[in-house]
N, C-alpha and C. Protein backbone atom coordinates (compact mmCIF):
# COMPACT_ATOMS: atom_id res chain seq x y z
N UNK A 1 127.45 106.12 169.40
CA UNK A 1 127.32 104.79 169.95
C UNK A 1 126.05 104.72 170.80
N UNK A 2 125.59 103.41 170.85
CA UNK A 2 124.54 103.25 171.35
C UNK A 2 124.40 102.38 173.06
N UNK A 3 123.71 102.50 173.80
CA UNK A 3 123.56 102.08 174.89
C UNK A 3 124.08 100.49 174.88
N UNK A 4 123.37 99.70 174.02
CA UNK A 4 123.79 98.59 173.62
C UNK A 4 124.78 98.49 173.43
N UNK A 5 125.49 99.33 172.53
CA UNK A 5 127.21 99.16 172.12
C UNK A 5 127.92 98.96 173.08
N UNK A 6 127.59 99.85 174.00
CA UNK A 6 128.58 100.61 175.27
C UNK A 6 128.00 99.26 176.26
N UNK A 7 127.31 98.44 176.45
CA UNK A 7 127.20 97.24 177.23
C UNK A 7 128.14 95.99 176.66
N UNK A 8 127.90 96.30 175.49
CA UNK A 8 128.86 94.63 174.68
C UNK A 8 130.09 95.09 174.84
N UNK A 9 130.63 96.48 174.53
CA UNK A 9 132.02 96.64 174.82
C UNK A 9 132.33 96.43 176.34
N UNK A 10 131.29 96.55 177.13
CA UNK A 10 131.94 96.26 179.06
C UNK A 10 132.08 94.71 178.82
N UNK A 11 131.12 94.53 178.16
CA UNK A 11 130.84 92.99 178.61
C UNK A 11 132.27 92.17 178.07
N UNK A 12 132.71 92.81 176.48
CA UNK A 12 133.49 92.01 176.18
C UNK A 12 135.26 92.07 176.79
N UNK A 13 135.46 93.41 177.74
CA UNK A 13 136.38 93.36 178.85
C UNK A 13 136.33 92.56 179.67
N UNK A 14 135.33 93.07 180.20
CA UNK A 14 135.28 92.14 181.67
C UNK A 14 133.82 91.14 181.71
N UNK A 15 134.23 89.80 181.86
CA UNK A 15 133.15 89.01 181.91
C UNK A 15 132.62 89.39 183.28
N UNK A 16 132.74 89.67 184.09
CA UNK A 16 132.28 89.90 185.50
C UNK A 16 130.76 90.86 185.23
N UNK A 17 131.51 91.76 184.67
CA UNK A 17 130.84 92.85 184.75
C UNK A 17 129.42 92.60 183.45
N UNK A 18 129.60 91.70 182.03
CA UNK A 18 128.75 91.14 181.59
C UNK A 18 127.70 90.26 182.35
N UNK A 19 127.69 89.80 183.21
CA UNK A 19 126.86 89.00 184.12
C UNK A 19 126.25 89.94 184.93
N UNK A 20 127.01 90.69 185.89
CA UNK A 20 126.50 91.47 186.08
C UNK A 20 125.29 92.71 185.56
N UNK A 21 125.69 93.16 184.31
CA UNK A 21 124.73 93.56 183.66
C UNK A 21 123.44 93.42 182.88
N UNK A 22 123.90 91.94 182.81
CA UNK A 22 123.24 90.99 181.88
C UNK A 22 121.77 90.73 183.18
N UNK A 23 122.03 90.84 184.42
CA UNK A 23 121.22 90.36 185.38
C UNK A 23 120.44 91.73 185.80
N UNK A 24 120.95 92.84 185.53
CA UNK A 24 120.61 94.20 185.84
C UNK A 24 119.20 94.33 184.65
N UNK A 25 120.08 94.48 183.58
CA UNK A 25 119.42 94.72 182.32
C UNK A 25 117.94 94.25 182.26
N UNK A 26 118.08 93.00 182.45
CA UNK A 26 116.83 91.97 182.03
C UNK A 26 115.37 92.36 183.05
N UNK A 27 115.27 93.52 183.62
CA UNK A 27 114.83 94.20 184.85
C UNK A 27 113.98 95.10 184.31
N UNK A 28 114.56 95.60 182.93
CA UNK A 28 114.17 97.19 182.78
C UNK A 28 113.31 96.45 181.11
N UNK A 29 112.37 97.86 180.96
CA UNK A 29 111.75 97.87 179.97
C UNK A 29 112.05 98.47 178.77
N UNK A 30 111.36 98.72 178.26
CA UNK A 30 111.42 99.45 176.45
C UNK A 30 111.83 101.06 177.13
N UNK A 31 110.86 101.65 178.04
CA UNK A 31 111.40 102.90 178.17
C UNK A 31 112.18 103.11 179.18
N UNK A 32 112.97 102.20 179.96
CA UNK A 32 114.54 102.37 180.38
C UNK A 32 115.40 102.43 179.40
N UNK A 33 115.50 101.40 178.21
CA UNK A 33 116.34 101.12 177.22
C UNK A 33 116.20 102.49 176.18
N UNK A 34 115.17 103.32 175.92
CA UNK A 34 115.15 104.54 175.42
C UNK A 34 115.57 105.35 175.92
N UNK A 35 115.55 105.53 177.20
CA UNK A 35 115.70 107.00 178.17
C UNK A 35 117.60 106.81 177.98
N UNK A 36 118.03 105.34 178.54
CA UNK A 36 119.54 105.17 178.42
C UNK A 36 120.35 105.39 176.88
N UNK A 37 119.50 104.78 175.79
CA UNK A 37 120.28 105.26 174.46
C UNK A 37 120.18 107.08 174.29
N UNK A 38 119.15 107.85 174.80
CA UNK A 38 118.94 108.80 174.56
C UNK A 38 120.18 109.75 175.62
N UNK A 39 120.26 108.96 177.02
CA UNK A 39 121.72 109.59 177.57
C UNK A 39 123.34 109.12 177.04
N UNK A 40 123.24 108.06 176.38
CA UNK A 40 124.35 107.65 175.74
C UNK A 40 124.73 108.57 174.68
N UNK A 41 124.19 108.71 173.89
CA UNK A 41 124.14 109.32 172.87
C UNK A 41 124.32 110.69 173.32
N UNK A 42 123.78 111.39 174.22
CA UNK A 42 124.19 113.09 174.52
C UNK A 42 125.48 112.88 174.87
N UNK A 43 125.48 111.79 175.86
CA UNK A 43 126.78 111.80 176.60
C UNK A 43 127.98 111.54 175.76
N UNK A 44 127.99 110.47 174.94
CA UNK A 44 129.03 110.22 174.25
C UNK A 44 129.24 111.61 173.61
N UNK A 45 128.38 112.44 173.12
CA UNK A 45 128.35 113.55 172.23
C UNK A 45 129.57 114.61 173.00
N UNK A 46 129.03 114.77 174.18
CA UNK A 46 129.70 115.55 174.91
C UNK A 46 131.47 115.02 174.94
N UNK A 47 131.26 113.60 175.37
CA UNK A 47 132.98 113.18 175.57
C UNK A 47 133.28 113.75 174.46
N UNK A 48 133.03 113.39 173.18
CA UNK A 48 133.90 113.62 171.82
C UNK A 48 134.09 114.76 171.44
N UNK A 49 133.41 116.12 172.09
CA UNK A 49 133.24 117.05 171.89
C UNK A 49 134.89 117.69 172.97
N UNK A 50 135.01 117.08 173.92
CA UNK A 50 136.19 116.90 174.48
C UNK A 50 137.55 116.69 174.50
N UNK A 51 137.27 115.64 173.40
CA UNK A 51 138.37 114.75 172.62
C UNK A 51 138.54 113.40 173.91
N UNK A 52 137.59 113.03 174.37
CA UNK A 52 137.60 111.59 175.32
C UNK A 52 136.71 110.70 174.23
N UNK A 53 137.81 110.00 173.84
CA UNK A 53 136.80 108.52 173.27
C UNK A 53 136.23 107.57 174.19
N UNK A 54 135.14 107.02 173.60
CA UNK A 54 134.02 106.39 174.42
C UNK A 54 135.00 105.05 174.45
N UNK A 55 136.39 105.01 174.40
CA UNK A 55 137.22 103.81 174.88
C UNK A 55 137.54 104.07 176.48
N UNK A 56 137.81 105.65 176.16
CA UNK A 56 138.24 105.89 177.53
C UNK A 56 137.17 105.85 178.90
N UNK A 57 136.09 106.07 178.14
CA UNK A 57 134.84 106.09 178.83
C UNK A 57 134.75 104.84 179.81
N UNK A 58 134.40 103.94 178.69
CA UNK A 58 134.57 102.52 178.82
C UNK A 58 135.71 101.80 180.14
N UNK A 59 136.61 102.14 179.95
CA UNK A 59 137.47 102.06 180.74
C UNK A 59 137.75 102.43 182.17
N UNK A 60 137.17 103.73 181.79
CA UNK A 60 137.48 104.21 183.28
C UNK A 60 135.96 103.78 184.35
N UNK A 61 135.27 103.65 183.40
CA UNK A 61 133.69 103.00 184.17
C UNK A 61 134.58 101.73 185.00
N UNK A 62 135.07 100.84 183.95
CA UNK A 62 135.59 99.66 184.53
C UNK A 62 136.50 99.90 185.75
N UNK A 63 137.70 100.33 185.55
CA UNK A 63 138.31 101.25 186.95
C UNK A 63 137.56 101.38 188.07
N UNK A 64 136.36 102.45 187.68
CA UNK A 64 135.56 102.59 188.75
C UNK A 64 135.37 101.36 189.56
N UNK A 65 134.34 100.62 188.81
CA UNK A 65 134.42 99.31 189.34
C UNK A 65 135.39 98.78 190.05
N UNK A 66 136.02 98.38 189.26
CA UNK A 66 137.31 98.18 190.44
C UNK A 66 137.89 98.33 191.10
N UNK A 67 138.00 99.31 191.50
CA UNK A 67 138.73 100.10 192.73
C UNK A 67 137.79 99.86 193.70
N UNK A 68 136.44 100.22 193.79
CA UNK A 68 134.80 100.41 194.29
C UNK A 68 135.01 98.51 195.15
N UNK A 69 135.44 98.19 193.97
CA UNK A 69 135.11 96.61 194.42
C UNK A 69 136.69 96.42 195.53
N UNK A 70 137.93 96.81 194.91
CA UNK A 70 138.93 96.43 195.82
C UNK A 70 138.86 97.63 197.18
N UNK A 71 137.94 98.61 197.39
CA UNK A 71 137.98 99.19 198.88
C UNK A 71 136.71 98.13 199.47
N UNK A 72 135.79 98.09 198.60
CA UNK A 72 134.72 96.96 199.47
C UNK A 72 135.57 95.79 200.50
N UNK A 73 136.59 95.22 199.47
CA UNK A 73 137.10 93.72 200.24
C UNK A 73 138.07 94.43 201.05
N UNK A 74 138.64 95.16 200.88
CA UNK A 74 139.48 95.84 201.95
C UNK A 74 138.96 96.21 203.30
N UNK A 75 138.13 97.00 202.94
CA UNK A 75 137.33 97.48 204.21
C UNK A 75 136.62 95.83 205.07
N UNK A 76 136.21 95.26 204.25
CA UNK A 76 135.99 93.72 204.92
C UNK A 76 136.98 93.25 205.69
N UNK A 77 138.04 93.38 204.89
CA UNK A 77 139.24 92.71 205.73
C UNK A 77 139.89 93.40 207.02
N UNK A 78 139.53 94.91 206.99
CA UNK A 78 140.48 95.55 207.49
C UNK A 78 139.50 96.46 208.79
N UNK A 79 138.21 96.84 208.06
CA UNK A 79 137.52 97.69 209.04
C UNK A 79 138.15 98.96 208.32
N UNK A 80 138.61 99.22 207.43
CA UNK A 80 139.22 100.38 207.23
C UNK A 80 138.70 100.71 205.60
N UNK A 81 139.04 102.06 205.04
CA UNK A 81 139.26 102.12 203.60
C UNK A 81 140.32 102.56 203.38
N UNK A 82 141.07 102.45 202.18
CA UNK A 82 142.42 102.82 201.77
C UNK A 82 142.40 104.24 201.84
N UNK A 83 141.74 104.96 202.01
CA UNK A 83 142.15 106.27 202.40
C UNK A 83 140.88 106.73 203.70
N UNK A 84 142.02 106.87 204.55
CA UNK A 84 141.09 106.67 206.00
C UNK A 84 141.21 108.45 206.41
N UNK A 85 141.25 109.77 205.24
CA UNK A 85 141.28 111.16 206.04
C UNK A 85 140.86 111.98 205.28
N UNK A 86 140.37 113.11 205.19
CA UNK A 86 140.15 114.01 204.19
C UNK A 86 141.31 114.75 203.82
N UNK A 87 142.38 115.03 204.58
CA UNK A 87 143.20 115.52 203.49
C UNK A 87 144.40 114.34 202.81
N UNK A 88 144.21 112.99 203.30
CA UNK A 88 144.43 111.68 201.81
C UNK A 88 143.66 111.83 201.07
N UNK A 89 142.48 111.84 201.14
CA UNK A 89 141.62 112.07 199.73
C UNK A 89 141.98 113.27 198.91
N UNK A 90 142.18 114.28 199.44
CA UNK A 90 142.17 115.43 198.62
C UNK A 90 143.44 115.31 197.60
N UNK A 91 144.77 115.06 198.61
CA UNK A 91 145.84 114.70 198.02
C UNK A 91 145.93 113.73 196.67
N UNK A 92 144.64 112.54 197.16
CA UNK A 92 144.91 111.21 196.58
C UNK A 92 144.03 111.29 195.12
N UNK A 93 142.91 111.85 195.79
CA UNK A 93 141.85 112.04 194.29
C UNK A 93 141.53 113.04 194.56
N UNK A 94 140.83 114.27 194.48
CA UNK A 94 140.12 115.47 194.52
C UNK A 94 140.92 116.26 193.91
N UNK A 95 142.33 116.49 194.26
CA UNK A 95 143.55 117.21 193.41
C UNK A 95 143.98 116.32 192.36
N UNK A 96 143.94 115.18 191.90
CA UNK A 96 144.80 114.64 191.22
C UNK A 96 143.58 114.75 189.59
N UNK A 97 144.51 115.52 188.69
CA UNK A 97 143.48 115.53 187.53
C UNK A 97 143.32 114.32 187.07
N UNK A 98 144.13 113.21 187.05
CA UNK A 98 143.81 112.18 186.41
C UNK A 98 143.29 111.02 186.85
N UNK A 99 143.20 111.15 188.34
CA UNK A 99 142.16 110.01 188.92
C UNK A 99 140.86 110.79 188.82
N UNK A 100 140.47 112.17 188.65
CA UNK A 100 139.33 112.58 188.88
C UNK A 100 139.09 112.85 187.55
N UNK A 101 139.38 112.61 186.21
CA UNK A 101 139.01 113.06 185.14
C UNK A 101 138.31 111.32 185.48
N UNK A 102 138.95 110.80 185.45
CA UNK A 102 138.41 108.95 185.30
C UNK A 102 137.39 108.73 186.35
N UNK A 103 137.42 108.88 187.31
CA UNK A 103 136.09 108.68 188.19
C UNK A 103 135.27 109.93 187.60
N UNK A 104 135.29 110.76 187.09
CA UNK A 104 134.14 111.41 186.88
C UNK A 104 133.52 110.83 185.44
N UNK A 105 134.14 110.62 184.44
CA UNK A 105 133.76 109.97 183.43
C UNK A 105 133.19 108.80 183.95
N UNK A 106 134.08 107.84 184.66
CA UNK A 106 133.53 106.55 184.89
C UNK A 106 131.97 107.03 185.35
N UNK A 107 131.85 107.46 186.49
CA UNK A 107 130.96 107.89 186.86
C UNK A 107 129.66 108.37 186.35
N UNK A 108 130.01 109.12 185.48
CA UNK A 108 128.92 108.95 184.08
C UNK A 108 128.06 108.25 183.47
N UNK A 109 129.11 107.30 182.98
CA UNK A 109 128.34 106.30 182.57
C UNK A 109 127.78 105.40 183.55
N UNK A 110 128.40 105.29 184.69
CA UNK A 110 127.32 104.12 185.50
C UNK A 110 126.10 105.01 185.78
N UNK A 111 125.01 105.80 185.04
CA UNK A 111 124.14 106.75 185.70
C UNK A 111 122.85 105.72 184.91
N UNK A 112 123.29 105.23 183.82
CA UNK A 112 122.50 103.75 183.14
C UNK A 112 122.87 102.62 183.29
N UNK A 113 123.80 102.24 184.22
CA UNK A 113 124.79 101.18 183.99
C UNK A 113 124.24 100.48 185.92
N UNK A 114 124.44 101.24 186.67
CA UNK A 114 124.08 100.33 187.91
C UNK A 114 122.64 100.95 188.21
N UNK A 115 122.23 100.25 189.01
CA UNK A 115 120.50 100.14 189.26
C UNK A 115 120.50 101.34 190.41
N UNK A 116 121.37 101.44 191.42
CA UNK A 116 121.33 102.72 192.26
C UNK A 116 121.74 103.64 192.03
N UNK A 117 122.20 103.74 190.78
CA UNK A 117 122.90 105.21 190.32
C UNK A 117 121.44 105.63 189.45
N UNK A 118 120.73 105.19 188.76
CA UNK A 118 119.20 105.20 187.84
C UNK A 118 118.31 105.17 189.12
N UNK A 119 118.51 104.74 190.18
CA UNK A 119 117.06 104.90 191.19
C UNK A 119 117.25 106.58 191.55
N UNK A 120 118.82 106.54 191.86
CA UNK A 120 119.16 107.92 192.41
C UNK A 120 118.58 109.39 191.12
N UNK A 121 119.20 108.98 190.21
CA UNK A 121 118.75 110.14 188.85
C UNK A 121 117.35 109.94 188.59
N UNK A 122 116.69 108.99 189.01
CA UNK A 122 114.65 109.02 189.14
C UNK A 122 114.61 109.49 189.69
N UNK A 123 114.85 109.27 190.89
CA UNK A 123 114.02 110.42 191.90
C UNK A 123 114.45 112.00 192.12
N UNK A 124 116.22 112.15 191.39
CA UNK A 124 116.32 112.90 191.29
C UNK A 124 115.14 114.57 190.65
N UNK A 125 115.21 113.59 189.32
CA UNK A 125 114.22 113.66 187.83
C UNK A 125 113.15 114.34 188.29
N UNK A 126 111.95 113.47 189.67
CA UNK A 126 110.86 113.74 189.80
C UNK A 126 110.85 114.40 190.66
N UNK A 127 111.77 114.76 191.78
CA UNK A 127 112.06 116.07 192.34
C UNK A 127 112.23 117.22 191.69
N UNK A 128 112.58 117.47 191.31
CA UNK A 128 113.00 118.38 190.17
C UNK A 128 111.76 118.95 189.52
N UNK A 129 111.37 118.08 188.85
CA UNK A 129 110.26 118.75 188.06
C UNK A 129 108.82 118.85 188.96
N UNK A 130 109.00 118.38 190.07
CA UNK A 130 107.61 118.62 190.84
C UNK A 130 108.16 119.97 191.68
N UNK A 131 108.84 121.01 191.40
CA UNK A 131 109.44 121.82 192.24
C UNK A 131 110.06 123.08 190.95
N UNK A 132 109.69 122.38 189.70
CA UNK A 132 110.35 123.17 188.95
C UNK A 132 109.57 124.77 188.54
N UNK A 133 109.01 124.85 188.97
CA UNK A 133 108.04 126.74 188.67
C UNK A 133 108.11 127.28 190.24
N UNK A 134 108.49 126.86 191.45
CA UNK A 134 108.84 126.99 192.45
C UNK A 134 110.26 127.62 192.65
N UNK A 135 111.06 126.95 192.06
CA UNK A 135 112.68 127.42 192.32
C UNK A 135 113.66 128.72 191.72
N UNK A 136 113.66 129.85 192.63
CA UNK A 136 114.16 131.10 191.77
C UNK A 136 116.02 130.96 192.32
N UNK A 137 116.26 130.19 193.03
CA UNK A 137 118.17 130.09 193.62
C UNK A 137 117.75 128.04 193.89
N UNK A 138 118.85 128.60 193.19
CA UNK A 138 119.51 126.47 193.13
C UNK A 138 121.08 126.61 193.79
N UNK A 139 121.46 125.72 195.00
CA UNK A 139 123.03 124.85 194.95
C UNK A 139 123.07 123.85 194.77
N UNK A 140 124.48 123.66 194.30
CA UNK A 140 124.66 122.12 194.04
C UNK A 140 126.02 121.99 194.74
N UNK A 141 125.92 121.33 195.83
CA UNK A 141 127.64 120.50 196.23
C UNK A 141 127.76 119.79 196.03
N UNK A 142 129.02 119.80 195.60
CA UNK A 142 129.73 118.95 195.24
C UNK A 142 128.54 118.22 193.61
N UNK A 143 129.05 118.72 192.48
CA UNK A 143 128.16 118.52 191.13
C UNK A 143 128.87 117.75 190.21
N UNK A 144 130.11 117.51 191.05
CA UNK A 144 130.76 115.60 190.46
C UNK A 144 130.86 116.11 188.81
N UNK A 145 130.34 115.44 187.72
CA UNK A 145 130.06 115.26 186.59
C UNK A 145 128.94 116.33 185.90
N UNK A 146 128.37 116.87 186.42
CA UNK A 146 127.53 117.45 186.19
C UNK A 146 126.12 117.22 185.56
N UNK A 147 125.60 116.28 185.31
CA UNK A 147 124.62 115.57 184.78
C UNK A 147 123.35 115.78 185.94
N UNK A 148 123.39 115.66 187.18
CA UNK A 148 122.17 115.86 187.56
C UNK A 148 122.11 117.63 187.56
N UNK A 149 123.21 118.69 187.39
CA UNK A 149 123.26 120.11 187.38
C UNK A 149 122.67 120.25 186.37
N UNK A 150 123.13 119.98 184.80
CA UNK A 150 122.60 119.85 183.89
C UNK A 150 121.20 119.90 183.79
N UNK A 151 120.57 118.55 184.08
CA UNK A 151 119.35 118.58 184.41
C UNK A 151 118.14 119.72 184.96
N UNK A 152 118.69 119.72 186.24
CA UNK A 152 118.05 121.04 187.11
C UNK A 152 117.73 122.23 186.00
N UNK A 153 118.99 122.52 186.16
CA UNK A 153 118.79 123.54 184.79
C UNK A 153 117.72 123.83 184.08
N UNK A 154 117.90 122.59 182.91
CA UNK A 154 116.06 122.55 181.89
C UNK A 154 115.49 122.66 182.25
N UNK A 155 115.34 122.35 183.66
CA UNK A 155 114.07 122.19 184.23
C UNK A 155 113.30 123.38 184.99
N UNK A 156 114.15 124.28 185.67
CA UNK A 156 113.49 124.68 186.74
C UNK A 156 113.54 126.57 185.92
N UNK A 157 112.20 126.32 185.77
CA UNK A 157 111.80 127.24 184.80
C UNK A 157 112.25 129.25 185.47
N UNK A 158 112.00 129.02 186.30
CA UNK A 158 111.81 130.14 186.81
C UNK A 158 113.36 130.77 187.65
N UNK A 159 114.08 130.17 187.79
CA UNK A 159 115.48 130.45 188.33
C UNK A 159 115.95 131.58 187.55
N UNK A 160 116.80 132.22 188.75
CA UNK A 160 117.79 133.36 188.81
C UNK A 160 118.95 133.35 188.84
N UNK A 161 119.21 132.47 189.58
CA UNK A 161 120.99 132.20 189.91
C UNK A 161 121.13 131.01 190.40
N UNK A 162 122.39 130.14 190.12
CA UNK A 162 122.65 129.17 190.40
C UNK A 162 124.13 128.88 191.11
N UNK A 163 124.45 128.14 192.21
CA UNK A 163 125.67 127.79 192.48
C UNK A 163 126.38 126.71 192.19
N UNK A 164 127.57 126.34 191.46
CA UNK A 164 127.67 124.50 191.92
C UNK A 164 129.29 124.76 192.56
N UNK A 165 129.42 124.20 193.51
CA UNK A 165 130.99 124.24 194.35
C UNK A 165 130.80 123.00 194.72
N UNK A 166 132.20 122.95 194.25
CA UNK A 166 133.38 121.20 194.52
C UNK A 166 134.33 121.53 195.08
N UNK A 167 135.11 120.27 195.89
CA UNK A 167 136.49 120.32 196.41
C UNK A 167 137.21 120.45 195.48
N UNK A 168 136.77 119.51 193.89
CA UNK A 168 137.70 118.96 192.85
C UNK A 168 138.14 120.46 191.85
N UNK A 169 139.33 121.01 191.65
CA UNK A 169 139.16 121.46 190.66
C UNK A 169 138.62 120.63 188.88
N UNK A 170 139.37 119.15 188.59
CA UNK A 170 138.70 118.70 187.41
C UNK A 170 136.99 118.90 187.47
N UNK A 171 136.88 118.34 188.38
CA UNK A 171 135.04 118.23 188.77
C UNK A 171 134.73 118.82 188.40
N UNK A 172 134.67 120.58 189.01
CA UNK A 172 133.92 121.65 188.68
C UNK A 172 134.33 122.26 187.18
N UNK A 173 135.66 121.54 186.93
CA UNK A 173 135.77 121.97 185.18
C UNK A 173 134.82 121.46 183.90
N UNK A 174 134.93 120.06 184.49
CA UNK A 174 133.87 118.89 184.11
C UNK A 174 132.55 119.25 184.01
N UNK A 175 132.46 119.89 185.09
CA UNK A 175 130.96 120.41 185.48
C UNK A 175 130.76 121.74 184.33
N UNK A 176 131.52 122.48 184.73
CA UNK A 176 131.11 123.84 183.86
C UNK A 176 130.79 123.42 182.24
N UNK A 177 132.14 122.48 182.06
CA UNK A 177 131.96 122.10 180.53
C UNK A 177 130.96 121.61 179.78
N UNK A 178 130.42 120.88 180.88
CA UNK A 178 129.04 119.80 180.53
C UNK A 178 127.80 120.94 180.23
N UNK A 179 127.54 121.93 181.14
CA UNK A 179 126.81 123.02 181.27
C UNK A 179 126.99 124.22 180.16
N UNK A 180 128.13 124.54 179.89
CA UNK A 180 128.40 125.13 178.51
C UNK A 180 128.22 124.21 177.32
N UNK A 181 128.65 122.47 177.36
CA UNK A 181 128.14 122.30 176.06
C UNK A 181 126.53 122.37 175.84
N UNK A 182 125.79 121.83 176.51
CA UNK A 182 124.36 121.84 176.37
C UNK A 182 123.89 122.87 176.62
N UNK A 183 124.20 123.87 177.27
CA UNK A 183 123.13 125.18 177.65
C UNK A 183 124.22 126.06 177.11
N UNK A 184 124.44 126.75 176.53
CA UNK A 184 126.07 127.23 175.65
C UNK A 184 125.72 129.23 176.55
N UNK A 185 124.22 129.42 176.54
CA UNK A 185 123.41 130.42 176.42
C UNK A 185 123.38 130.95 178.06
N UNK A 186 123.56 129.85 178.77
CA UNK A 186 123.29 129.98 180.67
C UNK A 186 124.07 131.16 181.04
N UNK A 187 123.83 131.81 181.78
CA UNK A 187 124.76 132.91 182.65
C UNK A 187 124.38 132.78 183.46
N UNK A 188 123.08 132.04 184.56
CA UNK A 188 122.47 132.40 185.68
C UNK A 188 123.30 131.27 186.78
N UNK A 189 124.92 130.91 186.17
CA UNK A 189 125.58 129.71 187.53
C UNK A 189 126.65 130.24 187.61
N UNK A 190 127.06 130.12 189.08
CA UNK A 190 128.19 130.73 189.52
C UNK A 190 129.02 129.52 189.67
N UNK A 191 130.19 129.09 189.32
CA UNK A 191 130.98 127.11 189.62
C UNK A 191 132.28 128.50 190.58
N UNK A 192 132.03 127.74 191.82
CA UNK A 192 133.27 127.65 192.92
C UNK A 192 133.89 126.51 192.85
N UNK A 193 134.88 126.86 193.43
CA UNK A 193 136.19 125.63 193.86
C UNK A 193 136.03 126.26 195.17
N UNK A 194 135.61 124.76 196.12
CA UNK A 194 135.65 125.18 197.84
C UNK A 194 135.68 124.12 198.29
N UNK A 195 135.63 124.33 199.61
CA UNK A 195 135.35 122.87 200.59
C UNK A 195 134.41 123.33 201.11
N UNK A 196 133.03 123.06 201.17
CA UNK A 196 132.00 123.65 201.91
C UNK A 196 131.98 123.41 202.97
């Protein structure tokens, strides 16, 4: 599936989120719209390689959204967020495989999908490679999805060893998996489960 695909299918869920995108989109050029089919396409590769259809994908992006959007008005209303401690969170999402398989997928895909998640993976990008014959030890906390770990990786030519540690056990499974499908060959990362 293609970048395009994966927009008409949000769009044709949720009209919200079509406007929304529709206003995002119209922003970017020929080589945003390449760079994003070219992560769609790995990415979807990877879900299916999983057995996650790009329905579920789809879906849980939307979730994201929504939840994202119902702590926003909450916290408006309240001064608060629905989970006001670190060990509610851990309980609530960080341990729970199935809110964290879905925010991490969701999560994924918004990396082409919202404008600060693509400012964040640019500059990520050009950090990275302006540093990449420089770097012999890499960490990563907390490596969520693994897509900017991933990255690092290709890039940083000269590395020895690598760390990535999460609170999440899914996360760092997520993470390793993503890193074994594309680099199948890596031995130089160590994935903890911690609270740093």
């Amino acid at each position: 599936m293609n970048f395009q695909g994966v927009v008409d299918r949000i769009g044709a869920r949720s009209p919200f989120q079509r406007k929304k995108l529709a206003a995002y989109l119209a922003t970017n050029g020929e080589s945003f719209f390449q760079e994003a089919n070219d992560f769609t396409n790995r990415y979807s590769s990877y879900l299916l390689k999983r057995g996650i259809k790009i329905d579920y994908a789809i879906d849980a992006y939307l979730k994201m959204c929504s939840d994202m959007l119902r702590c926003q008005v909450d916290f408006l209303r309240t001064g608060k967020y629905p989970v006001t401690s670190a060990v509610q969170a851990k309980q609530a999402v960080y341990e729970s495989e199935t809110e964290m398989l879905s925010y991490m997928v969701g999560l994924g895909m918004s990396q082409f999908l919202w404008s600060t998640h693509y400012s964040m993976f640019s500059f990520f990008k050009t950090a990275i490679n302006r540093i990449s014959g420089d770097v012999s030890t890499y960490l990563e906390i907390g490596p969520g999805h693994g897509l900017f770990l991933e990255y690092a990786l290709s890039k940083l030519d000269n590395l020895k060893s690598a760390v990535a540690i999460d609170i999440s056990p899914t996360s760092l499974e997520l993470t390793s998996s993503i890193i074994k499908y594309f680099m199948p060959q890596n031995e130089k990362i160590q994935f903890v489960l911690g609270d740093v």
